[in-house]
PDB file of N, CA and C in Angstrom:
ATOM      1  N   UNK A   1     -48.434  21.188  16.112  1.00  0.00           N
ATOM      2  CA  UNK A   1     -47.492  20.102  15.879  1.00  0.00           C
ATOM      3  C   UNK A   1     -47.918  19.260  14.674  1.00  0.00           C
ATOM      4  N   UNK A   2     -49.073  19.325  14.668  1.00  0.00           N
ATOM      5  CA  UNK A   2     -49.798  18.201  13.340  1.00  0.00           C
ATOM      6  C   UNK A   2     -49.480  18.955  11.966  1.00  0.00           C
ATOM      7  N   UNK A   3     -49.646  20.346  12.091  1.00  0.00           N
ATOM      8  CA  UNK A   3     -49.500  20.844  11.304  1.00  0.00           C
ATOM      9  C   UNK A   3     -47.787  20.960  10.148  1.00  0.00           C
ATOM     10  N   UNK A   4     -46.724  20.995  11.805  1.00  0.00           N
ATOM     11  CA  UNK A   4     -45.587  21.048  11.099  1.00  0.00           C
ATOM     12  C   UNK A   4     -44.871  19.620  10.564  1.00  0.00           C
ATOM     13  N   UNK A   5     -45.683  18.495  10.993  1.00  0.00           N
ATOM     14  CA  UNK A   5     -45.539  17.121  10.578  1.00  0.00           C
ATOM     15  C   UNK A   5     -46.429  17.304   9.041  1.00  0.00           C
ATOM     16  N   UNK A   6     -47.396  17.449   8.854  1.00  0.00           N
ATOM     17  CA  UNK A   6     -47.947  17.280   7.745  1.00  0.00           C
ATOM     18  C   UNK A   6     -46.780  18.185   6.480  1.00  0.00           C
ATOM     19  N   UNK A   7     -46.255  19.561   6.768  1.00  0.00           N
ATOM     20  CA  UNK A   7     -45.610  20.151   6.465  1.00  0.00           C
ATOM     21  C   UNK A   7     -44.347  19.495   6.093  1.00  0.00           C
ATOM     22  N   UNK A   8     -43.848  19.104   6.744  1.00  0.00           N
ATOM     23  CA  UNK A   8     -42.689  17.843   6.961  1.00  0.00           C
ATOM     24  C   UNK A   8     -41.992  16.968   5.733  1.00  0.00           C
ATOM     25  N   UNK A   9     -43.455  16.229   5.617  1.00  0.00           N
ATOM     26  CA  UNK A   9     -44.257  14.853   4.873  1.00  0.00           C
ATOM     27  C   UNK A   9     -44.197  15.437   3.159  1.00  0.00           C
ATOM     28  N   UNK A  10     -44.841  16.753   3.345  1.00  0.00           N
ATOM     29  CA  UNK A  10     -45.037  17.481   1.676  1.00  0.00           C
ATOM     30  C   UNK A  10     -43.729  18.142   1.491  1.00  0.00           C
ATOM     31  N   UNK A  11     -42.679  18.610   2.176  1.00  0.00           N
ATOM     32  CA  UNK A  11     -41.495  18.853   1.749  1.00  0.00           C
ATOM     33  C   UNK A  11     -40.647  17.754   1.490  1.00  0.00           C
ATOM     34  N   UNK A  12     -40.500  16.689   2.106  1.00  0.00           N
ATOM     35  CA  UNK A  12     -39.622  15.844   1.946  1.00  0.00           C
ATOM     36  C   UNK A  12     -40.465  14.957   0.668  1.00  0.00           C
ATOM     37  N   UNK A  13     -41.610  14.948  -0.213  1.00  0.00           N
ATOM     38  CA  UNK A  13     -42.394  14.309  -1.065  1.00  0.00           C
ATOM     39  C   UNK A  13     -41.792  15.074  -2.214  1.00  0.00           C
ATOM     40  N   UNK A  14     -41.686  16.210  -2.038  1.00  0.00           N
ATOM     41  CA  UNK A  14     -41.442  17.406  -2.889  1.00  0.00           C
ATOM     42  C   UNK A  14     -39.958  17.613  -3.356  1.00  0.00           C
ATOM     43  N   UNK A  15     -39.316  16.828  -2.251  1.00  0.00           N
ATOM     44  CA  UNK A  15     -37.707  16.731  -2.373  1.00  0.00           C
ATOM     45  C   UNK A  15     -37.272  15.540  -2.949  1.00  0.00           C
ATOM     46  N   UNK A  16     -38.447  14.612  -3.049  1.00  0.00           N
ATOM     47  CA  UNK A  16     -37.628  13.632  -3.163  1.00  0.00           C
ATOM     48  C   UNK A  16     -37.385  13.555  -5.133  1.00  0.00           C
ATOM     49  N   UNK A  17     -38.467  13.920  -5.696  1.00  0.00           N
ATOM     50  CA  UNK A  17     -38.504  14.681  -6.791  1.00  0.00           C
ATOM     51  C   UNK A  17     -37.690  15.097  -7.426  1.00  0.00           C
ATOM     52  N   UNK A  18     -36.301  15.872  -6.825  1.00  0.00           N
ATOM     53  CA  UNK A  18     -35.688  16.598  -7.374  1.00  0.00           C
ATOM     54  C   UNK A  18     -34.489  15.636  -7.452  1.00  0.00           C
ATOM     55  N   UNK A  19     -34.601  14.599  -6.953  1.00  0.00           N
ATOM     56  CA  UNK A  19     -33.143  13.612  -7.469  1.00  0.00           C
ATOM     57  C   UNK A  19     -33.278  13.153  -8.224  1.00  0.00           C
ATOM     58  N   UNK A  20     -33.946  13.199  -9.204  1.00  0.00           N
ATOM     59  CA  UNK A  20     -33.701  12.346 -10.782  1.00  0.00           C
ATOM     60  C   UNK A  20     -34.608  11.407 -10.670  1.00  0.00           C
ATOM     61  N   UNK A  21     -34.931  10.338  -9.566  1.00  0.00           N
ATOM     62  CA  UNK A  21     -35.601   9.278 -10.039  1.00  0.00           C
ATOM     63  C   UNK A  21     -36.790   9.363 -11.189  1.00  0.00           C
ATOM     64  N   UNK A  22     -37.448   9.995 -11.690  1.00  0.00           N
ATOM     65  CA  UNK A  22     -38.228  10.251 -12.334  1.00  0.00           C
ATOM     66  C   UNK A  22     -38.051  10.013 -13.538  1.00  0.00           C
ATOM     67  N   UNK A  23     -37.006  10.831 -14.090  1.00  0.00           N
ATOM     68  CA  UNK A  23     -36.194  11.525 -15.149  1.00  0.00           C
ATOM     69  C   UNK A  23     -35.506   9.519 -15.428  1.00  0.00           C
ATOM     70  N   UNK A  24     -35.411   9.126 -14.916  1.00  0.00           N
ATOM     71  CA  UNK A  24     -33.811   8.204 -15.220  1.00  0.00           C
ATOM     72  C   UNK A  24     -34.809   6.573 -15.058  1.00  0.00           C
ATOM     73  N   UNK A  25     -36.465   7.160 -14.945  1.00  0.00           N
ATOM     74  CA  UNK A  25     -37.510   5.727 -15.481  1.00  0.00           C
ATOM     75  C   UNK A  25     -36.682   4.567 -14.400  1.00  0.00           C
ATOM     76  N   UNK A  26     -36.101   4.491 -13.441  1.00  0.00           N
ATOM     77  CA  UNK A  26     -35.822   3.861 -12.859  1.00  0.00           C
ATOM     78  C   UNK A  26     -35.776   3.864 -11.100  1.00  0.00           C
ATOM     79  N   UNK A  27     -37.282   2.873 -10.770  1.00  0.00           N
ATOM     80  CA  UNK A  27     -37.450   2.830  -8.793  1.00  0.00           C
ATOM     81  C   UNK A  27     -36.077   2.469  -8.423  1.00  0.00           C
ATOM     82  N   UNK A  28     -35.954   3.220  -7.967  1.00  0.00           N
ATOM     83  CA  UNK A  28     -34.663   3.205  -7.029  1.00  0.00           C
ATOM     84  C   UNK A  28     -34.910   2.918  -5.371  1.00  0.00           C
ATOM     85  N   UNK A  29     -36.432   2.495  -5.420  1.00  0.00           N
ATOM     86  CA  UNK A  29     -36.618   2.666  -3.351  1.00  0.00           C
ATOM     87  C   UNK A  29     -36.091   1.057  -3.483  1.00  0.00           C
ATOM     88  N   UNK A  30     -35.699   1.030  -1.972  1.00  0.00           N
ATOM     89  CA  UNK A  30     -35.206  -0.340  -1.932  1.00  0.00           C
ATOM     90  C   UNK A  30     -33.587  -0.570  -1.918  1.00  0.00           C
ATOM     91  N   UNK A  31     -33.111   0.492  -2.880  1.00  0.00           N
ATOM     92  CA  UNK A  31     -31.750   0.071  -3.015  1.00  0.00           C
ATOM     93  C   UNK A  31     -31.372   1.073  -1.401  1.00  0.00           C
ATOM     94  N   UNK A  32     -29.949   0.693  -1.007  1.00  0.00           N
ATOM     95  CA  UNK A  32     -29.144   1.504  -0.009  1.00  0.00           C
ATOM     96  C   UNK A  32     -28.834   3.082  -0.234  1.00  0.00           C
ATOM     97  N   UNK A  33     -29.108   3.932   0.166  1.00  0.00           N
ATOM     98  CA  UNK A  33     -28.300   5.467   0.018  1.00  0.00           C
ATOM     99  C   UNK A  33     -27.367   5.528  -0.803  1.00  0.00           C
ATOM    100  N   UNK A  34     -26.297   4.671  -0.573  1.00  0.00           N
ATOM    101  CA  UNK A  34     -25.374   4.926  -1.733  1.00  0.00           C
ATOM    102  C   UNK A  34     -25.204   4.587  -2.747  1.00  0.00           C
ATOM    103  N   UNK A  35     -25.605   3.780  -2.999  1.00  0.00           N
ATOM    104  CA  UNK A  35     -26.071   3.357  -4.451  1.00  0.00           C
ATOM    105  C   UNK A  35     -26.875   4.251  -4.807  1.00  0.00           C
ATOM    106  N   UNK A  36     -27.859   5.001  -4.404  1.00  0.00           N
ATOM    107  CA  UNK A  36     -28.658   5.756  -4.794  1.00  0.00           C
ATOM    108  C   UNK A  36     -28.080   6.922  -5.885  1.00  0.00           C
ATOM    109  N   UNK A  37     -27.169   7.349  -4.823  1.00  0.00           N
ATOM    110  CA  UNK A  37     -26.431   8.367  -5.133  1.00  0.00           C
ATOM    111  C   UNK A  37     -25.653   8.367  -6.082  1.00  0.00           C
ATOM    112  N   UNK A  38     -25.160   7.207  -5.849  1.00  0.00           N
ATOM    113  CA  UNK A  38     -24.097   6.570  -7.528  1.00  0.00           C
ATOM    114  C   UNK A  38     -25.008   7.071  -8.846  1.00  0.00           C
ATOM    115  N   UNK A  39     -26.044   6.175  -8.604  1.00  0.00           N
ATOM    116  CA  UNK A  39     -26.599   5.687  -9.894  1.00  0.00           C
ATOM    117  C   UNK A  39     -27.245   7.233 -10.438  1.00  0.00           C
ATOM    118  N   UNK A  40     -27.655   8.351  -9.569  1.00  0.00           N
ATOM    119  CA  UNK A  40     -28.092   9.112 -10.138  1.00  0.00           C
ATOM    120  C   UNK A  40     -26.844  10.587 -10.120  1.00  0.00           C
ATOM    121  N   UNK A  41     -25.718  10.076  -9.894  1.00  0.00           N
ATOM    122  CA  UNK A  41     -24.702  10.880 -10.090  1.00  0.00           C
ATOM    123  C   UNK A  41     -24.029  10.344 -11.581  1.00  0.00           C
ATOM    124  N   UNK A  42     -24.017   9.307 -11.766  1.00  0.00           N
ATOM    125  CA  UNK A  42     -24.009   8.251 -12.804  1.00  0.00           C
ATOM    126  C   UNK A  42     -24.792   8.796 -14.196  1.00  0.00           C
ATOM    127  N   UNK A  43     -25.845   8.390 -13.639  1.00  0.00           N
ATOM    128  CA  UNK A  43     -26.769   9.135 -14.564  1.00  0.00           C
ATOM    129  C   UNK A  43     -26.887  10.622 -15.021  1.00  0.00           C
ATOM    130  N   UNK A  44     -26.448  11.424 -14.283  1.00  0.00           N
ATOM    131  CA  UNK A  44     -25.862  12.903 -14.699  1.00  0.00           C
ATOM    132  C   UNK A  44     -25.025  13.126 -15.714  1.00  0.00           C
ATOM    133  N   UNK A  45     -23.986  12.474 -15.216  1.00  0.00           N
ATOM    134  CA  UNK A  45     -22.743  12.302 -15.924  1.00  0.00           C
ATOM    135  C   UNK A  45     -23.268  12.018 -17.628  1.00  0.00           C
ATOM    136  N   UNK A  46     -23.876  10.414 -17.741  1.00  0.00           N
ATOM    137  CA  UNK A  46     -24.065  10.122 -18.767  1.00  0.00           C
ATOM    138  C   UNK A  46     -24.770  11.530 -19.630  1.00  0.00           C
ATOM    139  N   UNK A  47     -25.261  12.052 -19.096  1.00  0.00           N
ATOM    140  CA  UNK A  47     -26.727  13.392 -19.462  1.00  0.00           C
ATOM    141  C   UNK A  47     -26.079  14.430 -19.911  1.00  0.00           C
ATOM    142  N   UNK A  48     -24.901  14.703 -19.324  1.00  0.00           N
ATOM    143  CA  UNK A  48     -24.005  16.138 -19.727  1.00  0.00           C
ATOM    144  C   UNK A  48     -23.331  15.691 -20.972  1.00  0.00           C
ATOM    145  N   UNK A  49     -23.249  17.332 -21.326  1.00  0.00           N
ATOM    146  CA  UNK A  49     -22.391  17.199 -22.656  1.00  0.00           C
ATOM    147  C   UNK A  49     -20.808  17.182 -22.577  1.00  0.00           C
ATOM    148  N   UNK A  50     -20.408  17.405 -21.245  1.00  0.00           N
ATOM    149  CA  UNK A  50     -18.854  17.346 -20.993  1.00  0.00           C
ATOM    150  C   UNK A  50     -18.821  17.753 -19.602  1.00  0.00           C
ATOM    151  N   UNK A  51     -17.807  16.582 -19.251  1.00  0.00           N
ATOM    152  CA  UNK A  51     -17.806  16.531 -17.563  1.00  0.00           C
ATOM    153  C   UNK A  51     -18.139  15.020 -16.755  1.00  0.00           C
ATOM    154  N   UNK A  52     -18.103  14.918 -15.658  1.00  0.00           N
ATOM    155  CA  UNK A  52     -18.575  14.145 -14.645  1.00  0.00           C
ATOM    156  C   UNK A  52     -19.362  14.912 -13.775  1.00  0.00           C
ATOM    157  N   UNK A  53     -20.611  13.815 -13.558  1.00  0.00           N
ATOM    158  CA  UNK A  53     -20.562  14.163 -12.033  1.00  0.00           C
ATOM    159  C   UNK A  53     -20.202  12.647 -11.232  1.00  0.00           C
ATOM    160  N   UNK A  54     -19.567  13.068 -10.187  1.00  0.00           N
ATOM    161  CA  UNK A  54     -19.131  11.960  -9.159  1.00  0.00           C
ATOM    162  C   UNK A  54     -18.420  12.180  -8.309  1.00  0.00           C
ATOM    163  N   UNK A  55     -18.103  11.560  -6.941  1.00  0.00           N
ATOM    164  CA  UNK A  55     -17.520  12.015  -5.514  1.00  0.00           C
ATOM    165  C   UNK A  55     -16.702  11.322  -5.653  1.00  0.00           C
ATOM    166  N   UNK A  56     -15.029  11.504  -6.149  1.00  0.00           N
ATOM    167  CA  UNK A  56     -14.309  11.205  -6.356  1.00  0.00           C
ATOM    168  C   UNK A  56     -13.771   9.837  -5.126  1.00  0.00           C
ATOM    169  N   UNK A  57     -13.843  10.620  -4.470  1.00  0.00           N
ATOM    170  CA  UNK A  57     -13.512  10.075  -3.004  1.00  0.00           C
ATOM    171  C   UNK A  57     -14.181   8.892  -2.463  1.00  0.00           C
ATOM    172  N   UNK A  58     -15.702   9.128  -2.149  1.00  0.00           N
ATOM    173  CA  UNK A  58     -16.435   8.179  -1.964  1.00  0.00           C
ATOM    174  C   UNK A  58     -16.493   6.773  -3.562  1.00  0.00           C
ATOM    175  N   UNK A  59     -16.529   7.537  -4.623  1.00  0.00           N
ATOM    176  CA  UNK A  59     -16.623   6.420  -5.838  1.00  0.00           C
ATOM    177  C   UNK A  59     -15.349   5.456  -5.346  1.00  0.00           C
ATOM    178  N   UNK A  60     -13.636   5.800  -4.654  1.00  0.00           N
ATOM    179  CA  UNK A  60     -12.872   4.999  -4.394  1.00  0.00           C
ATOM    180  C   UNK A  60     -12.783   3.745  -3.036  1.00  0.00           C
ATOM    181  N   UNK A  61     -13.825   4.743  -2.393  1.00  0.00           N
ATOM    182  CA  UNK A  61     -13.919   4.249  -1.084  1.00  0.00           C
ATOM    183  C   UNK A  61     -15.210   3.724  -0.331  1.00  0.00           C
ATOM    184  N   UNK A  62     -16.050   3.643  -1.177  1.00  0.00           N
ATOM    185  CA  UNK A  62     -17.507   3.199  -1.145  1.00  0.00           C
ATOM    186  C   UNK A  62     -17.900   2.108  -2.408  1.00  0.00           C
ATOM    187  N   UNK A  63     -18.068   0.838  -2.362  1.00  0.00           N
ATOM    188  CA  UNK A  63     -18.418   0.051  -3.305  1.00  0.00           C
ATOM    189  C   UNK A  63     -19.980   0.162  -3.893  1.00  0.00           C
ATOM    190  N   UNK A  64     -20.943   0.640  -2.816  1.00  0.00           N
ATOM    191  CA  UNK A  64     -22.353   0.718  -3.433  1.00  0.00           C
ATOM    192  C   UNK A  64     -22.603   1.802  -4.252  1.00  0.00           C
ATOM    193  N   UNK A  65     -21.405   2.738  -3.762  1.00  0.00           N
ATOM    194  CA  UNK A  65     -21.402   4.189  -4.816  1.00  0.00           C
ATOM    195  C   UNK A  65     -21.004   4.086  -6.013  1.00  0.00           C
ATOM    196  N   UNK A  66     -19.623   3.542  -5.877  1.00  0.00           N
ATOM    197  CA  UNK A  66     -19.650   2.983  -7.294  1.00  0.00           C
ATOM    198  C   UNK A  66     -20.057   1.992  -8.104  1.00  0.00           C
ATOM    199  N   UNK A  67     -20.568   1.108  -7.711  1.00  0.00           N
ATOM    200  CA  UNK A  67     -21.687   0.305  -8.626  1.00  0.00           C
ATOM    201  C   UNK A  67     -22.743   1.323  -8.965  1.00  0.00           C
ATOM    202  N   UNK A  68     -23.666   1.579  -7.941  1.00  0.00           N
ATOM    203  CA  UNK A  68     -24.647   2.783  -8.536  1.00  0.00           C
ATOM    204  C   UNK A  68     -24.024   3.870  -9.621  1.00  0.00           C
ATOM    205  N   UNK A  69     -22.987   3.958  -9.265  1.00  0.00           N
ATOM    206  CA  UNK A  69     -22.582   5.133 -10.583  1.00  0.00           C
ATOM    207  C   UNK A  69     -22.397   4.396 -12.072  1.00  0.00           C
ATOM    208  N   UNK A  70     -21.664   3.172 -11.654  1.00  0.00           N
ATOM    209  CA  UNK A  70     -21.443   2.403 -12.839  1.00  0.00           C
ATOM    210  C   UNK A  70     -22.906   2.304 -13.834  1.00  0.00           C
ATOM    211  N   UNK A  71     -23.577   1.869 -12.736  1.00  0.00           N
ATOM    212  CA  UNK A  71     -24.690   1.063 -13.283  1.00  0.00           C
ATOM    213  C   UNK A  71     -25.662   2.566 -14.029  1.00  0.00           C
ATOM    214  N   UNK A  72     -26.028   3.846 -13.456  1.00  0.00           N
ATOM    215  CA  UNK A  72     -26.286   4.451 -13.856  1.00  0.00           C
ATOM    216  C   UNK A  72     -25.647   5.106 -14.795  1.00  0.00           C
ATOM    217  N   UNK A  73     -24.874   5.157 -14.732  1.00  0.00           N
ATOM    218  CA  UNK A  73     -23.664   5.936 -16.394  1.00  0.00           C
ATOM    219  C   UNK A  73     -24.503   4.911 -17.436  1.00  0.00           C
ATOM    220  N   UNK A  74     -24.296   3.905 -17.451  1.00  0.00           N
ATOM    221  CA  UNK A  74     -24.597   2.764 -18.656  1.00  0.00           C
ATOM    222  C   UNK A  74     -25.985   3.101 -18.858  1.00  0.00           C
ATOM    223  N   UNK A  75     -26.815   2.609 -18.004  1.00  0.00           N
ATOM    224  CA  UNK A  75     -28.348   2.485 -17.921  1.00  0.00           C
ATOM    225  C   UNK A  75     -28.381   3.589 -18.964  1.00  0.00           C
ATOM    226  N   UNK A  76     -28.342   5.242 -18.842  1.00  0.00           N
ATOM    227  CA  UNK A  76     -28.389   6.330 -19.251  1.00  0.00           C
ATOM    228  C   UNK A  76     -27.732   6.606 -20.009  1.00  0.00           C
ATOM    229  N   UNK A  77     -26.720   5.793 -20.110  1.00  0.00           N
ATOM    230  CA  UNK A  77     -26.404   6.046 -21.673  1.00  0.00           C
ATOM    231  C   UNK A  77     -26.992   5.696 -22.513  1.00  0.00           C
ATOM    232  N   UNK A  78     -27.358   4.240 -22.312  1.00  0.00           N
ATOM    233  CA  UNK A  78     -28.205   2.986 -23.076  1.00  0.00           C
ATOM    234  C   UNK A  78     -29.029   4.100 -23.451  1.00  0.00           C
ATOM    235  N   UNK A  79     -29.922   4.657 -22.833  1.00  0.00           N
ATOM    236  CA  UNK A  79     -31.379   5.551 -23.200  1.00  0.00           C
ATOM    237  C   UNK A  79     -31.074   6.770 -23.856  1.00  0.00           C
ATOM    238  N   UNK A  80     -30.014   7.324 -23.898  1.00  0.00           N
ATOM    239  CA  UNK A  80     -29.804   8.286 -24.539  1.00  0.00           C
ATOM    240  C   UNK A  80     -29.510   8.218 -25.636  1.00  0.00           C
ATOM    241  N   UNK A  81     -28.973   7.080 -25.972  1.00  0.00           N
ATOM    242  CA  UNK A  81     -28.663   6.495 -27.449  1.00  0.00           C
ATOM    243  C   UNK A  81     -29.946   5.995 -28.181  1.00  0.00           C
ATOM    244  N   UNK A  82     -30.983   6.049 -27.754  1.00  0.00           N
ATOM    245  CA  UNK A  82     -32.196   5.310 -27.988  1.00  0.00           C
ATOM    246  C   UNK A  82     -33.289   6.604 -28.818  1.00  0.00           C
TER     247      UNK A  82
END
């Protein structure tokens, strides 16, 4: 059991990695889930050369999603222009 907890702990460390926070120089712990998600769906968006990314649905019907997206589109743009 210790074993598949420790196991657990290093996958979800390992996952957390793969959402951008890294990449986009910006702690994101603290904020709510959806904002999370905004800001680094946000931040995608800004990153591609053509396209969105964003949950159409939730960006209309979720306010923390779309602030996080807002706020990450800009943020990442700001830096990409830099």
């Amino acid at each position: 059991m210790k074993r598949a907890t420790v196991l657990l702990g290093v996958a979800l460390t390992l996952g957390a990695c793969s959402t951008g926070k890294e990449a986009n120089k910006v702690n994101l712990e603290g904020y709510p889930p959806a904002f999370r998600a905004g800001y680094i769906d946000g931040c995608n968006s800004a990153r591609r050369l053509a396209g969105t990314v964003r949950d159409e649905h939730r960006f209309r019907t979720d306010p923390m999603y779309a602030t996080g997206w807002r706020d990450g589109l800009d943020i990442c743009r700001a830096e990409k222009k830099r």
